[in-house]
N, C-alpha and C. Protein backbone atom coordinates (compact mmCIF):
# COMPACT_ATOMS: atom_id res chain seq x y z
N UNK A 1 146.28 -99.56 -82.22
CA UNK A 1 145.26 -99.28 -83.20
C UNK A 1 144.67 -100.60 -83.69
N UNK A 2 143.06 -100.74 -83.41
CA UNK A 2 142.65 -101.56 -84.38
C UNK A 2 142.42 -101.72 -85.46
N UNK A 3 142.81 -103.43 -86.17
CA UNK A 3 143.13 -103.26 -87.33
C UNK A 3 141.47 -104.05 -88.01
N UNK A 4 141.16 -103.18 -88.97
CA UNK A 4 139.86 -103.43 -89.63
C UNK A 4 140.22 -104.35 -90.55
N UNK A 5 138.78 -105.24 -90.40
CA UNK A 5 138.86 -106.73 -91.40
C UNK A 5 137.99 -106.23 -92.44
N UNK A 6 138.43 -106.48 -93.92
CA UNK A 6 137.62 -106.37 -94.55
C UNK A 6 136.97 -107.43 -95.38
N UNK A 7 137.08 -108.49 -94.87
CA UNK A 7 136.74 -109.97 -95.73
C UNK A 7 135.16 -109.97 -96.29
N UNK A 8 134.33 -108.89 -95.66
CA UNK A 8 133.12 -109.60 -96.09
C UNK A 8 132.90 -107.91 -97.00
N UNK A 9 133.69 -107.03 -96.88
CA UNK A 9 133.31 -105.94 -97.42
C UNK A 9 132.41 -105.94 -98.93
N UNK A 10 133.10 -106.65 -99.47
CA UNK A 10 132.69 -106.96 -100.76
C UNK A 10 131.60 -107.40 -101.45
N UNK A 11 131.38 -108.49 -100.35
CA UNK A 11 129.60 -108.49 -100.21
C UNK A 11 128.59 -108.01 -99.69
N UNK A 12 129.13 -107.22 -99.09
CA UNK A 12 128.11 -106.07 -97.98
C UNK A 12 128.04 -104.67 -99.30
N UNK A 13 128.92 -104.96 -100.24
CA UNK A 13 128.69 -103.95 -101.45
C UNK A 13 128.03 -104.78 -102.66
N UNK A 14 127.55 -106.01 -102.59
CA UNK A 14 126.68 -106.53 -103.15
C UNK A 14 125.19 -106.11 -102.64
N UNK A 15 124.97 -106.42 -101.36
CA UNK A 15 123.83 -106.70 -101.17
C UNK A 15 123.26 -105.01 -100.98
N UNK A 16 124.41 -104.03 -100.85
CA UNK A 16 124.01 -102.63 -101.07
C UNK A 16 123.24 -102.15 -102.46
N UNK A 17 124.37 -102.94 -103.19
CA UNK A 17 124.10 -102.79 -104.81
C UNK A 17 122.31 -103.32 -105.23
N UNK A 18 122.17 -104.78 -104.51
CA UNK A 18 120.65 -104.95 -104.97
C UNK A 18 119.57 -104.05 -103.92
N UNK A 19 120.04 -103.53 -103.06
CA UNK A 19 119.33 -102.55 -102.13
C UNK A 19 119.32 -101.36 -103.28
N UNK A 20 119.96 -100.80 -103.77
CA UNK A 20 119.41 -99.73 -104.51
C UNK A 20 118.67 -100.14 -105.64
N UNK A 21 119.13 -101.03 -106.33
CA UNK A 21 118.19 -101.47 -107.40
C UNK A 21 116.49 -101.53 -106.78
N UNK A 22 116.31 -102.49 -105.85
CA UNK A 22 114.95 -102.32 -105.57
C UNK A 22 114.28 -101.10 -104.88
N UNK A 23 115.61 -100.09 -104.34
CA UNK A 23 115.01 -98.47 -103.98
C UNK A 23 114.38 -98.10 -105.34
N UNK A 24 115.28 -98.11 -106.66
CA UNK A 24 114.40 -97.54 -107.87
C UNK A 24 112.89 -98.31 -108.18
N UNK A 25 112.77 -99.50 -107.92
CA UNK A 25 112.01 -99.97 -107.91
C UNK A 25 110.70 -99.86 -106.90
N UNK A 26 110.70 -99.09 -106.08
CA UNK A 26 109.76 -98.47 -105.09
C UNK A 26 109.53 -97.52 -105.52
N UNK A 27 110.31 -96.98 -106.47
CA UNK A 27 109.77 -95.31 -106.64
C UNK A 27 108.43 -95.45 -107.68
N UNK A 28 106.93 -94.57 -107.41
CA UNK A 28 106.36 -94.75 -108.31
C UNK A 28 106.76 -94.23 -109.46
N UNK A 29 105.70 -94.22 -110.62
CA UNK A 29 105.93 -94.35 -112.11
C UNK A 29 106.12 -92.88 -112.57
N UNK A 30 105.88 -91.79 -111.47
CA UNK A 30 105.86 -90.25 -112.00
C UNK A 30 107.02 -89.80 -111.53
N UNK A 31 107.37 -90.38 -110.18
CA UNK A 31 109.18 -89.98 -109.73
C UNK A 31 109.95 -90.64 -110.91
N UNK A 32 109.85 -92.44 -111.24
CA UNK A 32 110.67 -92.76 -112.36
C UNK A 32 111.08 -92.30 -113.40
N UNK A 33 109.82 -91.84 -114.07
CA UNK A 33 109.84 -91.10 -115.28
C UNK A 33 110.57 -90.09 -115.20
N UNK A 34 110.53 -89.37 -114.11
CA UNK A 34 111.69 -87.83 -114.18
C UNK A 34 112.67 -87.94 -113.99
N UNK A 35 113.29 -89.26 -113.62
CA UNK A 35 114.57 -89.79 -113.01
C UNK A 35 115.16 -90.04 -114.63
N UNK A 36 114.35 -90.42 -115.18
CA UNK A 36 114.49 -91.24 -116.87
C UNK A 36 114.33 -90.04 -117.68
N UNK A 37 113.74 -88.79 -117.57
CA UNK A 37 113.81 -87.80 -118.44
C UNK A 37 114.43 -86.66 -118.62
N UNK A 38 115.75 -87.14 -117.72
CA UNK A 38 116.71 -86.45 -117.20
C UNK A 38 117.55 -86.51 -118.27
N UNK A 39 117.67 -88.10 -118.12
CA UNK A 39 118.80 -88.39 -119.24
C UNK A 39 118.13 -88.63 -121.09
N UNK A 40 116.56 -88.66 -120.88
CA UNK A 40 116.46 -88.66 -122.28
C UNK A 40 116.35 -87.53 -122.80
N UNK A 41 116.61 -86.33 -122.50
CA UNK A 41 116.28 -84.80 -122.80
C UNK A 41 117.90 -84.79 -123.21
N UNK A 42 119.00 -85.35 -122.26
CA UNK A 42 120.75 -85.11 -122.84
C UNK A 42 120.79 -86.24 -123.78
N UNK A 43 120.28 -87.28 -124.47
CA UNK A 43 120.51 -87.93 -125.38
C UNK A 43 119.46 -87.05 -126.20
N UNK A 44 118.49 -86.50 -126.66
CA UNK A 44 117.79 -86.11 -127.34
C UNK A 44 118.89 -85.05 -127.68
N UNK A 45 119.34 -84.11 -126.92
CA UNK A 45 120.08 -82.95 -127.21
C UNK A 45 121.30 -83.74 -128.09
N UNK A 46 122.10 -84.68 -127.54
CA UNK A 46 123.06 -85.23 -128.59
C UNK A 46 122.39 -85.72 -129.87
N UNK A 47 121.42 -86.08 -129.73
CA UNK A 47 121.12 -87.26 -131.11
C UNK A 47 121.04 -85.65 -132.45
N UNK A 48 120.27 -84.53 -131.33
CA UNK A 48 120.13 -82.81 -132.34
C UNK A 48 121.42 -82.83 -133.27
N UNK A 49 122.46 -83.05 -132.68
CA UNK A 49 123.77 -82.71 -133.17
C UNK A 49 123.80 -83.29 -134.90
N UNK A 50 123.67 -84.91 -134.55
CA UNK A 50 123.69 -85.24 -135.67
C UNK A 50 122.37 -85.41 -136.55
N UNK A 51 121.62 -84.65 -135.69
CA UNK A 51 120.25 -84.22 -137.11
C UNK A 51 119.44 -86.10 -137.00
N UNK A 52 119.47 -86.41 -135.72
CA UNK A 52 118.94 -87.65 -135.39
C UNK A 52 117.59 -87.22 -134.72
N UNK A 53 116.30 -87.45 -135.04
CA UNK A 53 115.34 -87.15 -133.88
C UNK A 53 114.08 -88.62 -134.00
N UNK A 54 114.08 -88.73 -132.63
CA UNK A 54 113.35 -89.65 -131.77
C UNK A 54 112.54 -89.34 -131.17
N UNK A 55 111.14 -89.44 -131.15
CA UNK A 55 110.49 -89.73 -129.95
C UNK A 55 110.96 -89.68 -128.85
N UNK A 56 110.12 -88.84 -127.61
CA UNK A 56 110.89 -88.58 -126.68
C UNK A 56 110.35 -90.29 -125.87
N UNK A 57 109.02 -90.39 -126.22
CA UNK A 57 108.44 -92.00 -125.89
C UNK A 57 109.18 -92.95 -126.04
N UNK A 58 109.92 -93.19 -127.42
CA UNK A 58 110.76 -94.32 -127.80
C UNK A 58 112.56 -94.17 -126.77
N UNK A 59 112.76 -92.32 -126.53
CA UNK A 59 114.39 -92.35 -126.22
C UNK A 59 113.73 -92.60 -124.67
N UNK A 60 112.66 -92.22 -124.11
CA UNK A 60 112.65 -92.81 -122.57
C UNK A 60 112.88 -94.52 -122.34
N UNK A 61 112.06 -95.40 -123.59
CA UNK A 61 112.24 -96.81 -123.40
C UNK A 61 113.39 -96.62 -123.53
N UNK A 62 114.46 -96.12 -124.82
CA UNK A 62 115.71 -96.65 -124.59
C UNK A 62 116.64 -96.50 -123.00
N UNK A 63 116.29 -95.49 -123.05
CA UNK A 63 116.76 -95.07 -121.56
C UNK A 63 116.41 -96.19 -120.47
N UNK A 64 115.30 -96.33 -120.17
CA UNK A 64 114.64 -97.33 -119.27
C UNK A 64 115.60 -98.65 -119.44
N UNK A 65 115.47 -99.21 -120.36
CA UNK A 65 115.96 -100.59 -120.77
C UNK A 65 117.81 -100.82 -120.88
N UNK A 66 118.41 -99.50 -121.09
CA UNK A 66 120.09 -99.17 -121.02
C UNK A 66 120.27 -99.09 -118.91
N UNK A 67 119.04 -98.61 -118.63
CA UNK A 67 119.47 -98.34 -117.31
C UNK A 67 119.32 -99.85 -116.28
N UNK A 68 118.30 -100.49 -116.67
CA UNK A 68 118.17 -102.34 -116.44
C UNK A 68 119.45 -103.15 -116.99
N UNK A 69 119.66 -102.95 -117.73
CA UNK A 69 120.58 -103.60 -118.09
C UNK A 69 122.05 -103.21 -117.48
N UNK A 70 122.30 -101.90 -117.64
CA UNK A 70 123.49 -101.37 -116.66
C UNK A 70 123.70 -101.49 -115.44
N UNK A 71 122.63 -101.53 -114.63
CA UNK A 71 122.85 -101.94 -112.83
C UNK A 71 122.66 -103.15 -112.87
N UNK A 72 122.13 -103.75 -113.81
CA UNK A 72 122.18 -105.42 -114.04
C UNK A 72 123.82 -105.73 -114.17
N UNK A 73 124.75 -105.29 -115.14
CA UNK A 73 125.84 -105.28 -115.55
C UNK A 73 126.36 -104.98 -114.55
N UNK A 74 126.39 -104.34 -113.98
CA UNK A 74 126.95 -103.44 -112.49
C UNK A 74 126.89 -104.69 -111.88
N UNK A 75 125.84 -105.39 -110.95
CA UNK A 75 125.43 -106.20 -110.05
C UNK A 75 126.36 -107.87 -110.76
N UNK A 76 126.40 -108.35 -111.75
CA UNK A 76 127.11 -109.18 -111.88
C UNK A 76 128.92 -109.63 -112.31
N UNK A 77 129.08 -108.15 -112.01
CA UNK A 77 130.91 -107.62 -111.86
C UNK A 77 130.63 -108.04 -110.51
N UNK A 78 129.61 -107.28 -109.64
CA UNK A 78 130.18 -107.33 -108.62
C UNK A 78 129.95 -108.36 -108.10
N UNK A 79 128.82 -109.40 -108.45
CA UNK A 79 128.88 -110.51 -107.61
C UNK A 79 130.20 -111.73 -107.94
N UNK A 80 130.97 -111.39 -108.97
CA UNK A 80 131.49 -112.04 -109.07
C UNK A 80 133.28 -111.78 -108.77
N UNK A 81 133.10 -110.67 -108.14
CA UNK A 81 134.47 -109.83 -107.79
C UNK A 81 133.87 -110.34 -106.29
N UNK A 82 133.27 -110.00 -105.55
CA UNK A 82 132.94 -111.34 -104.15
C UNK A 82 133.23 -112.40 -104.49
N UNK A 83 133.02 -113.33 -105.12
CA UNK A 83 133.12 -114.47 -105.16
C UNK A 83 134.46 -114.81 -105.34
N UNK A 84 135.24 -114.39 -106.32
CA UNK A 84 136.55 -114.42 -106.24
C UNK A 84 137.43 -114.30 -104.94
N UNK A 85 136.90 -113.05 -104.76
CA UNK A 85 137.75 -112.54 -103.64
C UNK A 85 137.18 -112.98 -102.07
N UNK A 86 136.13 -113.54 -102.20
CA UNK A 86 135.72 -114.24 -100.58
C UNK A 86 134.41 -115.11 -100.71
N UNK A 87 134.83 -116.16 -101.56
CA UNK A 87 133.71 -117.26 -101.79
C UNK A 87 133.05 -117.49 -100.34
N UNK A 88 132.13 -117.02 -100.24
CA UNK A 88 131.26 -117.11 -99.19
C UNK A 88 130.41 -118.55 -99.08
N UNK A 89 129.65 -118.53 -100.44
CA UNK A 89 128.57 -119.25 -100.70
C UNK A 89 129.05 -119.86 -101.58
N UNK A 90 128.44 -121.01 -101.59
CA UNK A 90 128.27 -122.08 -102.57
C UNK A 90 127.59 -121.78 -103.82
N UNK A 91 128.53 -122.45 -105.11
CA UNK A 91 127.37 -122.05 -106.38
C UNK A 91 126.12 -121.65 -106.58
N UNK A 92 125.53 -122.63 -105.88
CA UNK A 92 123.96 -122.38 -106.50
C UNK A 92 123.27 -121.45 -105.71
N UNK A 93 124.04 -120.68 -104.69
CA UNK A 93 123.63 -119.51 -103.76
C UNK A 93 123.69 -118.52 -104.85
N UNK A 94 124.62 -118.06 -105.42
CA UNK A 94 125.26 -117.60 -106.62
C UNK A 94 123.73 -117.69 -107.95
N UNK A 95 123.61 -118.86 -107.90
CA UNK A 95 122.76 -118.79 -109.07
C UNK A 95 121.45 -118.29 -108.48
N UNK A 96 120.90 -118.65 -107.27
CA UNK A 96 119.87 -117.94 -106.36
C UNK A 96 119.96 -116.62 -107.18
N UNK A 97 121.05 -116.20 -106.47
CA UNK A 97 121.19 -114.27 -106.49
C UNK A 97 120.74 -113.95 -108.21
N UNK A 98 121.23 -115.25 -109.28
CA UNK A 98 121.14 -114.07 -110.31
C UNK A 98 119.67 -114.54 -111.09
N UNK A 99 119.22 -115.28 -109.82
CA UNK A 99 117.70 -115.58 -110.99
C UNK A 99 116.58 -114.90 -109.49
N UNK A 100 117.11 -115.04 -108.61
CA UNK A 100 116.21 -114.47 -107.78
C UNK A 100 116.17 -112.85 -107.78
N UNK A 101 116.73 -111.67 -108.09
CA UNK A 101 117.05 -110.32 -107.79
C UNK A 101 116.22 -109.93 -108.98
N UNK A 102 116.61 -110.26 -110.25
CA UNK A 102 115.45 -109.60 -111.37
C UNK A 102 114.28 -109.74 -111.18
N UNK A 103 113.49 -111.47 -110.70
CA UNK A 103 112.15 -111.32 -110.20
C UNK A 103 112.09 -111.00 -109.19
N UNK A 104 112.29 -110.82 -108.11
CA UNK A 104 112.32 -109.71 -107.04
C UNK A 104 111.91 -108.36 -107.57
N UNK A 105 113.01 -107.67 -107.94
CA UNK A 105 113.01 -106.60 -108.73
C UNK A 105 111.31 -106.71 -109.24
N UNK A 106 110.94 -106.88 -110.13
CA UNK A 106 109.90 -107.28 -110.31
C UNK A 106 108.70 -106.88 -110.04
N UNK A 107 108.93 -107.79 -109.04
CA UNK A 107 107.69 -108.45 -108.08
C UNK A 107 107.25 -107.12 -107.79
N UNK A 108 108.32 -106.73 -106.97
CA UNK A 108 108.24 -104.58 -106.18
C UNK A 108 107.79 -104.27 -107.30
N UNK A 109 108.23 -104.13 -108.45
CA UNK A 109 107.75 -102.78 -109.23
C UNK A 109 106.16 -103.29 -109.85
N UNK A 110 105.51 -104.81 -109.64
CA UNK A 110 103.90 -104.95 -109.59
C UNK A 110 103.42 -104.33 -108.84
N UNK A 111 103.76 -103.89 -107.44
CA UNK A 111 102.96 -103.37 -106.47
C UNK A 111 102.87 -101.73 -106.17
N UNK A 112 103.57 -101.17 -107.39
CA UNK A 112 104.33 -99.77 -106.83
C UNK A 112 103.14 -99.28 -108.05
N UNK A 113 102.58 -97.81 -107.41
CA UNK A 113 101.34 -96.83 -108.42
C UNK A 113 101.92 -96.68 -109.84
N UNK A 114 101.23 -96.65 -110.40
CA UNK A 114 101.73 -96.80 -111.89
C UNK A 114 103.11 -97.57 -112.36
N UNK A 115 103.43 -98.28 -112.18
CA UNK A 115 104.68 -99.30 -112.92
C UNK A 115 104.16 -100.66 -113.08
N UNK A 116 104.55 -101.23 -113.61
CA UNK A 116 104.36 -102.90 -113.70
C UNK A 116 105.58 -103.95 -113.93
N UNK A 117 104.91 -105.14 -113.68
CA UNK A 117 106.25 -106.29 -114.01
C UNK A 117 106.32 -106.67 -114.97
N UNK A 118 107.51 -106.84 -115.45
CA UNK A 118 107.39 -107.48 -117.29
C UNK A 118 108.26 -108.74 -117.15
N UNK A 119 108.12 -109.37 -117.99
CA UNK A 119 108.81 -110.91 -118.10
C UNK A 119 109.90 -110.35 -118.66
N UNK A 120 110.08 -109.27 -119.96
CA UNK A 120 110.94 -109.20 -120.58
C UNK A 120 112.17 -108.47 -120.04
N UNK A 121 111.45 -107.75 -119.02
CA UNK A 121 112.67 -107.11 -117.98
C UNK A 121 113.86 -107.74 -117.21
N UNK A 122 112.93 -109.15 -117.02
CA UNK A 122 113.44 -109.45 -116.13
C UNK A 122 114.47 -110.35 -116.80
N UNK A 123 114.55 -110.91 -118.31
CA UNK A 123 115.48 -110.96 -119.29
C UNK A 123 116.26 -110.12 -119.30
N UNK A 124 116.07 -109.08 -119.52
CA UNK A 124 116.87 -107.95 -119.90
C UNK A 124 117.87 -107.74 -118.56
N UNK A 125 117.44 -108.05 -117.25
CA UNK A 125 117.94 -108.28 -116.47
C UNK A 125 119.10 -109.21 -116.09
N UNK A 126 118.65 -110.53 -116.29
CA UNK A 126 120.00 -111.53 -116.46
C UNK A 126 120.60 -111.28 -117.64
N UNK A 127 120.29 -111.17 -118.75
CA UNK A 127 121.13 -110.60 -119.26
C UNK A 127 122.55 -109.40 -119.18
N UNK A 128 121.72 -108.61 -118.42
CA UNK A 128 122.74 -107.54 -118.28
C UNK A 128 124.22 -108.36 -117.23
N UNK A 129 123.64 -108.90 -116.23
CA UNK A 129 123.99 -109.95 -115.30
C UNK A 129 125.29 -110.19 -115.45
N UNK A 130 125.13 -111.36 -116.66
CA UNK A 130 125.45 -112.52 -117.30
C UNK A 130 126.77 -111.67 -117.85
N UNK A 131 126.34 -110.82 -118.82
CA UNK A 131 127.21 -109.93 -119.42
C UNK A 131 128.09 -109.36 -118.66
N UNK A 132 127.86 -108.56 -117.39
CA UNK A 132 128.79 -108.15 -116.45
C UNK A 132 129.89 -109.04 -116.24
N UNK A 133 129.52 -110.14 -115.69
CA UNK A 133 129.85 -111.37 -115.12
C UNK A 133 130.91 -111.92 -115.87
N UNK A 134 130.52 -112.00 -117.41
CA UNK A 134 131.45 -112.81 -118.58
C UNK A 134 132.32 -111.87 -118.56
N UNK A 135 131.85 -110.47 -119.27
CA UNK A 135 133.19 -109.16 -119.58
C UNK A 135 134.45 -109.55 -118.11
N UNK A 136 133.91 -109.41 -116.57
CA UNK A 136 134.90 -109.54 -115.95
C UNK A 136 135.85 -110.64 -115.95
N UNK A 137 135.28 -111.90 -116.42
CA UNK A 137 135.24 -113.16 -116.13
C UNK A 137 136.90 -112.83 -116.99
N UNK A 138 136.23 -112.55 -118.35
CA UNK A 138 137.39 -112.69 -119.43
C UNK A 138 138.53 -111.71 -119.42
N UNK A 139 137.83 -111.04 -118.63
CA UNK A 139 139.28 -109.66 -118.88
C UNK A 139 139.86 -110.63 -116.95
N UNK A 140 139.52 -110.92 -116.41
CA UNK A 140 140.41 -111.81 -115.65
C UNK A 140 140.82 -112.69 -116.10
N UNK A 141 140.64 -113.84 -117.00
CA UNK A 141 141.40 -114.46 -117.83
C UNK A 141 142.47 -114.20 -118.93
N UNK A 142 142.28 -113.09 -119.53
CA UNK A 142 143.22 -112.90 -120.08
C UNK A 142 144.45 -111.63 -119.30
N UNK A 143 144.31 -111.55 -118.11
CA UNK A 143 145.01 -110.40 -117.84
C UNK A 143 146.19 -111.66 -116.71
N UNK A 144 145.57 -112.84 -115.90
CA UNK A 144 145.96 -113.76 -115.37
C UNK A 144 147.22 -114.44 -116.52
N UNK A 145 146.25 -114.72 -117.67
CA UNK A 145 147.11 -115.51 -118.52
C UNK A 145 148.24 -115.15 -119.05
């Protein structure tokens, strides 16, 4: 029986990970929106509970901007669970990935029917990143220590 290598697995689930990010980012602005009003119709229904009501305009941005930031968060666990586990690349390949993928990201969603690029996204983007990145960083530091 052959025995399967999995050394690069990890990054082949990176570069999957920014492959879907820029699939959402192809979708135009009327598929997005229903993708996004999925979940702002079940936060609207929770917020009912506690006699909270929002704009369904304002709970879609929230939505929009929780969901950038979360596959952002997503994407810098994982680039950094590769790196650990099969330093491929050199640092500043690393820093490539986390300043190049949000404007990327981007760039696609300038060219796609109704969506646009925002500067602030693309903040909201390393940010989310960054955050992934640190949370793992530290809960590997203190779980090592």
């Amino acid at each position: 029986m052959k025995k399967i290598n999995y050394r690069y697995t990890i990054w082949i689930i990176v570069f999957l990970w920014i492959a879907l990010i820029f699939s959402y980012s192809l979708k135009n602005a009327q598929i997005s929106d229903g993708q996004s009003f999925f979940f702002v119709y079940i936060l609207d229904d929770l917020l009912s509970l506690f006699d909270w009501h929002f704009s369904l305009d304002t709970l879609n941005h929230f939505v929009r901007k929780c969901a950038h930031f979360t596959e952002y968060a997503i994407l810098g666990i994982l680039i950094l669970l590769a790196y650990q586990y099969q330093p491929l690349f050199k640092h500043h390949v690393l820093h490539f990935l986390f300043l190049a993928v949000p404007f990327i990201d981007e760039t696609i969603q300038y060219f796609v029917p109704g969506r646009s690029a925002q500067l602030s996204d693309c903040l909201l983007d390393l940010s989310g990143m960054l955050t992934g990145f640190m949370v793992l960083a530290i809960l590997s530091w203190l779980l090592i220590e």
